[in-house]
Protein backbone atom coordinates (compact mmCIF):
# COMPACT_ATOMS: atom_id res chain seq x y z
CA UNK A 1 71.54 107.57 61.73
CA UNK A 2 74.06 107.62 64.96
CA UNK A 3 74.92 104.20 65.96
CA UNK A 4 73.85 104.09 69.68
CA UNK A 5 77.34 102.78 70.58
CA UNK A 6 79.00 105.47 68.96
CA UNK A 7 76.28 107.65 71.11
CA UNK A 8 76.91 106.04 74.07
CA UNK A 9 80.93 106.30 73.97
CA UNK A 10 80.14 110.06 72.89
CA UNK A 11 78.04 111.21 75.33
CA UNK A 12 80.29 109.26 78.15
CA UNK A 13 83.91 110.45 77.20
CA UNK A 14 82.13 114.10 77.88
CA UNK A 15 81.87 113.45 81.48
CA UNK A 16 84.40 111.35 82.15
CA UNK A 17 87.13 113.00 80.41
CA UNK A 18 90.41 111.64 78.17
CA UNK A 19 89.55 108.39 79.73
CA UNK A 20 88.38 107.10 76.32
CA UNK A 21 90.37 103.99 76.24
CA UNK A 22 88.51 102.82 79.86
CA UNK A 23 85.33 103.70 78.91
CA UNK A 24 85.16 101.68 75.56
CA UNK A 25 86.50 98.63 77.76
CA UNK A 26 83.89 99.57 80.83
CA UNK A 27 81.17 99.18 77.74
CA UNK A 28 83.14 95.88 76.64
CA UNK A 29 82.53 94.73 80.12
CA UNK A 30 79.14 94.91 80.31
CA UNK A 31 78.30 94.17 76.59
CA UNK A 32 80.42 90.72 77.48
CA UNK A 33 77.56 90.25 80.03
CA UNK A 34 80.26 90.44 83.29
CA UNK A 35 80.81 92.75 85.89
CA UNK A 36 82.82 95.76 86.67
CA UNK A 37 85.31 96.28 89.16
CA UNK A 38 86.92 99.72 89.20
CA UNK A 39 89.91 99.76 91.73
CA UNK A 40 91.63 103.77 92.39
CA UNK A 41 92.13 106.64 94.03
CA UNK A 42 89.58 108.90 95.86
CA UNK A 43 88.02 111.68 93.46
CA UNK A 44 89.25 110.35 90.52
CA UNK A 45 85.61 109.29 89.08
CA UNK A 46 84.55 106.28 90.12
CA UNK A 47 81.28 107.09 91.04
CA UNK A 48 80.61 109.31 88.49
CA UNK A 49 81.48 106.85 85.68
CA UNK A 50 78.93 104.16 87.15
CA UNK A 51 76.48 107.22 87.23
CA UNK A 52 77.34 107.89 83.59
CA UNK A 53 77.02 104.62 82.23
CA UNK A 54 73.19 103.85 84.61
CA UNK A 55 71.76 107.49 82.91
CA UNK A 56 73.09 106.32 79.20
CA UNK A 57 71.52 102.82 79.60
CA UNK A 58 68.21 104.50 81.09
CA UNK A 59 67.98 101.34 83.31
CA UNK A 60 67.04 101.37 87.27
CA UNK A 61 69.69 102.22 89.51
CA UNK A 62 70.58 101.44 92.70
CA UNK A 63 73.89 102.98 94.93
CA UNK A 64 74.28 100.46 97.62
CA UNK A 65 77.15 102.46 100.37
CA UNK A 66 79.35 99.44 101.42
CA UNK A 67 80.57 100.32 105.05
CA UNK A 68 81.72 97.77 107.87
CA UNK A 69 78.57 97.99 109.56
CA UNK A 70 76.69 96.33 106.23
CA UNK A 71 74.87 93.44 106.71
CA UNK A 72 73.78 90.72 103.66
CA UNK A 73 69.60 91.40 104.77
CA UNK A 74 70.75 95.52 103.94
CA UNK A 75 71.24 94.27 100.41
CA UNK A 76 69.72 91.11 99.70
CA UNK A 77 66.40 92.25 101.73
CA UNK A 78 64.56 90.37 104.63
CA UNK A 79 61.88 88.49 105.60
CA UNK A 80 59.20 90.92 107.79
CA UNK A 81 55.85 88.85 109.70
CA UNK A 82 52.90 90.38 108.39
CA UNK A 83 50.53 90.36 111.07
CA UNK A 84 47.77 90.75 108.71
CA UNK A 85 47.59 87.31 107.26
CA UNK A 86 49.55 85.78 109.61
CA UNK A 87 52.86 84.78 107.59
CA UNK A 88 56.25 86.22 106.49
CA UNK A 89 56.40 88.50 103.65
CA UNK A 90 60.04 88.93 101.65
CA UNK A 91 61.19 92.71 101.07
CA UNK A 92 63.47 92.66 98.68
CA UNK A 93 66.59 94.87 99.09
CA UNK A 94 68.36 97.00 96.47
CA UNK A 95 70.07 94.15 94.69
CA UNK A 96 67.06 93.47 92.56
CA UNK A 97 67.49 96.19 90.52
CA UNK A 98 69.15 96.34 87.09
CA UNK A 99 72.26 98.31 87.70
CA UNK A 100 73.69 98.47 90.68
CA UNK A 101 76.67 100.20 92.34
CA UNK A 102 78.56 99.22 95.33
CA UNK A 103 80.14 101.77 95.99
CA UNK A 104 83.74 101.35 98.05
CA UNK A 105 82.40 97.07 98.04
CA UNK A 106 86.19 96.30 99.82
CA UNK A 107 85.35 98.50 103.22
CA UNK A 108 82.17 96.09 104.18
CA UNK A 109 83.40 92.48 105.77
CA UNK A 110 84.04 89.60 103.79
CA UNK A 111 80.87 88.39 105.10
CA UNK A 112 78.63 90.95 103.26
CA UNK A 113 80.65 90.99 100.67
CA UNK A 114 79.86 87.47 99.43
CA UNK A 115 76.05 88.54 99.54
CA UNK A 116 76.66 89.46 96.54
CA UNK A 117 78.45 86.47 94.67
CA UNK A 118 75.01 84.35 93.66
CA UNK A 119 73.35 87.31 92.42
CA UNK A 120 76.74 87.88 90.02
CA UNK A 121 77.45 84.77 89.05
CA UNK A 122 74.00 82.55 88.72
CA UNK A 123 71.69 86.24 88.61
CA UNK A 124 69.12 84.46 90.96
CA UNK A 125 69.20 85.13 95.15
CA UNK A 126 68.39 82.57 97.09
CA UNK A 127 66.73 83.88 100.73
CA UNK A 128 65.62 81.42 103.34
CA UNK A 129 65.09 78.24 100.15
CA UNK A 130 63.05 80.56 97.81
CA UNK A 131 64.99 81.74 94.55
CA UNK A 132 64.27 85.00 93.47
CA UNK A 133 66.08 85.97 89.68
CA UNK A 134 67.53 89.07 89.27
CA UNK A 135 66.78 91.81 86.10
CA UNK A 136 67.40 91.50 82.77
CA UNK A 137 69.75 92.77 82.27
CA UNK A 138 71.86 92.96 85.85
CA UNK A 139 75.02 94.96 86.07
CA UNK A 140 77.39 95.16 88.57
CA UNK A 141 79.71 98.08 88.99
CA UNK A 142 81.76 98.10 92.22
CA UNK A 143 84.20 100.57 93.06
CA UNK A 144 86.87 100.44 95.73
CA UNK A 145 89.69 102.10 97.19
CA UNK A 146 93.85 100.80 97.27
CA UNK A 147 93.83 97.77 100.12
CA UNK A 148 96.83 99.71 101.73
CA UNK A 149 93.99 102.36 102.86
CA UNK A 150 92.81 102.47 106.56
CA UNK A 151 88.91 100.67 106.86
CA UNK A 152 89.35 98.05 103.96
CA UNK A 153 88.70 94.45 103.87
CA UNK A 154 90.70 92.91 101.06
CA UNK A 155 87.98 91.15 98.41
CA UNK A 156 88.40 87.77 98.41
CA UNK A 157 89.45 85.68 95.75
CA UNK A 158 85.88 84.23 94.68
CA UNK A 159 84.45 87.69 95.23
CA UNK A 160 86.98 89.17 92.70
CA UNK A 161 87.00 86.43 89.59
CA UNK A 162 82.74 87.19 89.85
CA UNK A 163 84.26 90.53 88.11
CA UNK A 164 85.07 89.88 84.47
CA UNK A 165 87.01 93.03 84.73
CA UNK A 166 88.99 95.22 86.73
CA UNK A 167 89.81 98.76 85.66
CA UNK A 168 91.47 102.00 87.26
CA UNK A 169 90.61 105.71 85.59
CA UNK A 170 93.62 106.82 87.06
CA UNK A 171 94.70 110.91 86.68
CA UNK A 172 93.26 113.21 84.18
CA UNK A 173 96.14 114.50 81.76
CA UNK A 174 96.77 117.97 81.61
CA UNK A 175 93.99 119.48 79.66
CA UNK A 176 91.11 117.52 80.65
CA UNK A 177 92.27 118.17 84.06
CA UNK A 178 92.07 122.16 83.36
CA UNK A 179 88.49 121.70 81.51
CA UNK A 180 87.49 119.84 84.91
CA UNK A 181 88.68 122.58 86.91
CA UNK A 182 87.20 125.73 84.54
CA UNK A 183 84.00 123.89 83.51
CA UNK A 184 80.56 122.91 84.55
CA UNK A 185 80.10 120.46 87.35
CA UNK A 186 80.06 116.98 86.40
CA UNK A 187 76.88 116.43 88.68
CA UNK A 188 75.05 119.00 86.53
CA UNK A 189 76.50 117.55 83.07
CA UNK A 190 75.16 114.20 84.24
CA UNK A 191 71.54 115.96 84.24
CA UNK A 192 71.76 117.00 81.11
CA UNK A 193 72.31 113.04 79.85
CA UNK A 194 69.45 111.26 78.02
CA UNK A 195 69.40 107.41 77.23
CA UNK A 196 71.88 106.56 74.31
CA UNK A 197 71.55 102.52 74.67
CA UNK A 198 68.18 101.48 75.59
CA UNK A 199 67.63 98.29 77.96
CA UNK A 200 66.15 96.34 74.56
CA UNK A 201 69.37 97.61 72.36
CA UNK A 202 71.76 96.40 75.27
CA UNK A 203 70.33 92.87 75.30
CA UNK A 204 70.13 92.28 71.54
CA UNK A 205 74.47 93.60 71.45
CA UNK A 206 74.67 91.16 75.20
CA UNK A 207 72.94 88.32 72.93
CA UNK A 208 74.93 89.36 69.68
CA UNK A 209 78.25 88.73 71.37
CA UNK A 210 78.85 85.36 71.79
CA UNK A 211 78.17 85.18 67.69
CA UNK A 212 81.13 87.22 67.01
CA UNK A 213 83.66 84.90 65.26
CA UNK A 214 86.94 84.02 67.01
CA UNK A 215 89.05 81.81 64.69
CA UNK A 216 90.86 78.76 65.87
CA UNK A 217 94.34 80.31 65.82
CA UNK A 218 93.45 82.92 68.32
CA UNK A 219 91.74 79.94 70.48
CA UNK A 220 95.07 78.37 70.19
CA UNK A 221 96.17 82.12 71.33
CA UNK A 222 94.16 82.29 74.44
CA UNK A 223 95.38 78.56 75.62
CA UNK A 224 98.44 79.47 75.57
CA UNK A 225 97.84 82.78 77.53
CA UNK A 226 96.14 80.28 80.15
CA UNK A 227 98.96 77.74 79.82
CA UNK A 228 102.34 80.24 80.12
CA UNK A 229 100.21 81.45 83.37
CA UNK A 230 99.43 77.76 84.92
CA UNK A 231 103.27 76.14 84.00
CA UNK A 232 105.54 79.68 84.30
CA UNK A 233 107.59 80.13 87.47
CA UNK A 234 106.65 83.46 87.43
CA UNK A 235 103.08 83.38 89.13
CA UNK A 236 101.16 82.38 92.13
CA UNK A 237 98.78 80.74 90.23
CA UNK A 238 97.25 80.17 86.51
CA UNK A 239 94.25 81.70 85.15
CA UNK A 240 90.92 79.66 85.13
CA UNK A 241 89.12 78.15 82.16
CA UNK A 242 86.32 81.18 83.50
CA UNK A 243 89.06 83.87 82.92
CA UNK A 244 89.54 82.55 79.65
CA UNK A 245 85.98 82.77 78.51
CA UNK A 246 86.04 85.75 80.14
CA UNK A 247 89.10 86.73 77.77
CA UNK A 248 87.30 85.59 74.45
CA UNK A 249 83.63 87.11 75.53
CA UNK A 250 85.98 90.53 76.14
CA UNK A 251 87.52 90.40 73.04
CA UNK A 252 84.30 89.62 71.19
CA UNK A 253 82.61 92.76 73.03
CA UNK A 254 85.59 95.07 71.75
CA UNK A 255 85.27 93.57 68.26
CA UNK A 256 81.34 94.11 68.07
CA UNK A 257 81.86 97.88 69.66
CA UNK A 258 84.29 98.31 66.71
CA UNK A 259 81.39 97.37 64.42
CA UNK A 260 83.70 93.99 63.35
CA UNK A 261 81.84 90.35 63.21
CA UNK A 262 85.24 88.41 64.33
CA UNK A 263 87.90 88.76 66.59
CA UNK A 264 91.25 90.07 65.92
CA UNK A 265 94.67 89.29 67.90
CA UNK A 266 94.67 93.03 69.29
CA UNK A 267 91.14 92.61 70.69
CA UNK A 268 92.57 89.92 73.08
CA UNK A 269 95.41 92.22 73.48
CA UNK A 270 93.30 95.47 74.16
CA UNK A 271 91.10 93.38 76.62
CA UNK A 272 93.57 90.94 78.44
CA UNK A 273 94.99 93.36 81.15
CA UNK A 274 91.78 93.89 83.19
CA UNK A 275 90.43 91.05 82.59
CA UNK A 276 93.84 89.32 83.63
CA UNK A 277 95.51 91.62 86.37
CA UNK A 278 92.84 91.29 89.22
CA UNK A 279 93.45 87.12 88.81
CA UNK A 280 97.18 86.89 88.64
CA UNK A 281 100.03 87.75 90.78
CA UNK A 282 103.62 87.52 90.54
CA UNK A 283 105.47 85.55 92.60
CA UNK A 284 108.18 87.92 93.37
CA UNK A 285 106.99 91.63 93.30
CA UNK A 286 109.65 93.42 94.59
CA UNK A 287 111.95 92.21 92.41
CA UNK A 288 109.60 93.29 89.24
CA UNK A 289 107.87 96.31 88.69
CA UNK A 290 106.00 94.88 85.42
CA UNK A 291 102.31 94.22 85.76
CA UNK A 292 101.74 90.28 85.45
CA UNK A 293 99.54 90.56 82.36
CA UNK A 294 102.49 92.38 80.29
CA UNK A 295 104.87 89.40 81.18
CA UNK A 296 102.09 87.70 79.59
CA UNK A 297 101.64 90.12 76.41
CA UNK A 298 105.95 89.74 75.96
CA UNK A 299 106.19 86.25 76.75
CA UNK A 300 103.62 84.55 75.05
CA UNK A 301 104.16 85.32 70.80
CA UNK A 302 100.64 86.22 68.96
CA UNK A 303 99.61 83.76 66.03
């Protein structure tokens, strides 16, 4: 019998093509229970990944357009008076649904934005003092476009660590770009997709996670990821104690997708960049073209 991960990776890599490093850490991301935050280029696949992964999961699926005209009520819902029986009735917006796509999230304000930030973090709304929780399971994929483009709002630093990773697809090499150019639509091949990892299979791997053994050493390993980043010269600022369990839940996820029951030191490795490089900066850019979490990877030694 298949293993529905295996499916799942299967099915995905033939839409979203020669990406299949991404994709197994997009699945890490949400098996991990956190949010994704996919950061590129126009026409790269974005969309069409968050599309993917909603049809494999067979769970309810929302596309909510972020533009600068957005306002919180378009996604959070509203209050409407019902004439009827004489009182206000909430309409819930398209938040409360289980997977949800914002869809280029950094051209709305900051404002509407953060309408988003209780529903990630605490998956509960909270609309004029009535709390409303969210779907079991809730996923957040939000895609958005380089800050140096015209129309974008820059995601602020709360909004972003809510994401427990940030990826970018990037270019297709050479021959998946020529298959994507000679071959069937990727709109169509999405059609042809069927659920590989039902809602019930996704919570039992979510809820299997956290049990996947991570030895003390590499405990000792991730501390002094954290550390380097909080007492080194060399950033802004440290990582969190959140980006840390963020780090370990990662590495668990990538572990348990490799069919393993305990952590290894290249699961933090494989998992550290985006779950690291959307919460660190360098101090001095210019004067580095490394990415901060490979001063981290060459800096810090593995146990």
């Amino acid at each position: 019998m298949t293993n529905p991960v295996d499916a799942f990776l299967s099915q995905a890599n033939s839409i979203i093509l020669g990406k299949e490093n991404t994709l197994k850490l997009a699945l890490s991301c949400i098996i991990a229970n956190g949010h994704l935050l996919i950061e590129d280029i126009p026409g790269v696949g974005k969309t069409t990944l968050a599309h993917t992964f909603a049809t494999l999961l067979g769970l309810d699926f929302q596309r909510i357009q972020f533009t600068s005209d957005l306002l919180p009520a378009d996604i959070l819902g509203s209050s409407v008076f019902d004439r009827d029986n004489n009182n206000f009735e909430f309409h819930p917006g398209p938040v409360f649904s289980s997977f949800i796509l914002a869809d280029e999230i950094n051209r709305a304000t900051p404002k509407t934005q953060s309408a988003l930030l209780e529903a990630m973090e605490e998956r509960q709304v909270t609309i004029e003092k009535t709390t409303y929780p969210m779907a079991t399971p809730f996923i957040v994929i939000a895609t958005q476009n380089p800050g140096h483009q015209v129309g974008t709002f820059p995601l602020p630093e709360s909004q972003l660590d809510r994401f427990l990773m940030r990826l970018s697809i990037g270019y297709p090499d050479a021959l998946s770009e020529k298959i994507l150019l000679t071959g069937v639509d990727s709109r169509q091949k999405l059609s042809a997709l069927s659920t590989a990892l039902s809602a019930e299979q996704l919570i039992q791997l979510q809820q299997s996670c956290p049990k996947v053994h991570c030895a003390d050493p590499l405990i000792a390993y991730v501390q002094a990821l954290l550390d380097f980043s909080r007492t080194s010269p060399l950033f802004v600022q440290g990582l969190s104690p959140r980006a840390g369990i963020g780090l370990i839940q990662s590495a668990k996820a990538w572990a348990l997708i490799d069919n393993r029951d305990s952590v290894y030191p290249e699961d933090i490795q494989a998992v550290l960049s985006a779950t690291t490089e959307h919460r660190l900066s360098l101090q001095n850019k210019a004067a580095s073209d490394q990415r901060a979490a490979h001063v981290l990877l060459t800096e810090v030694a593995i146990p």
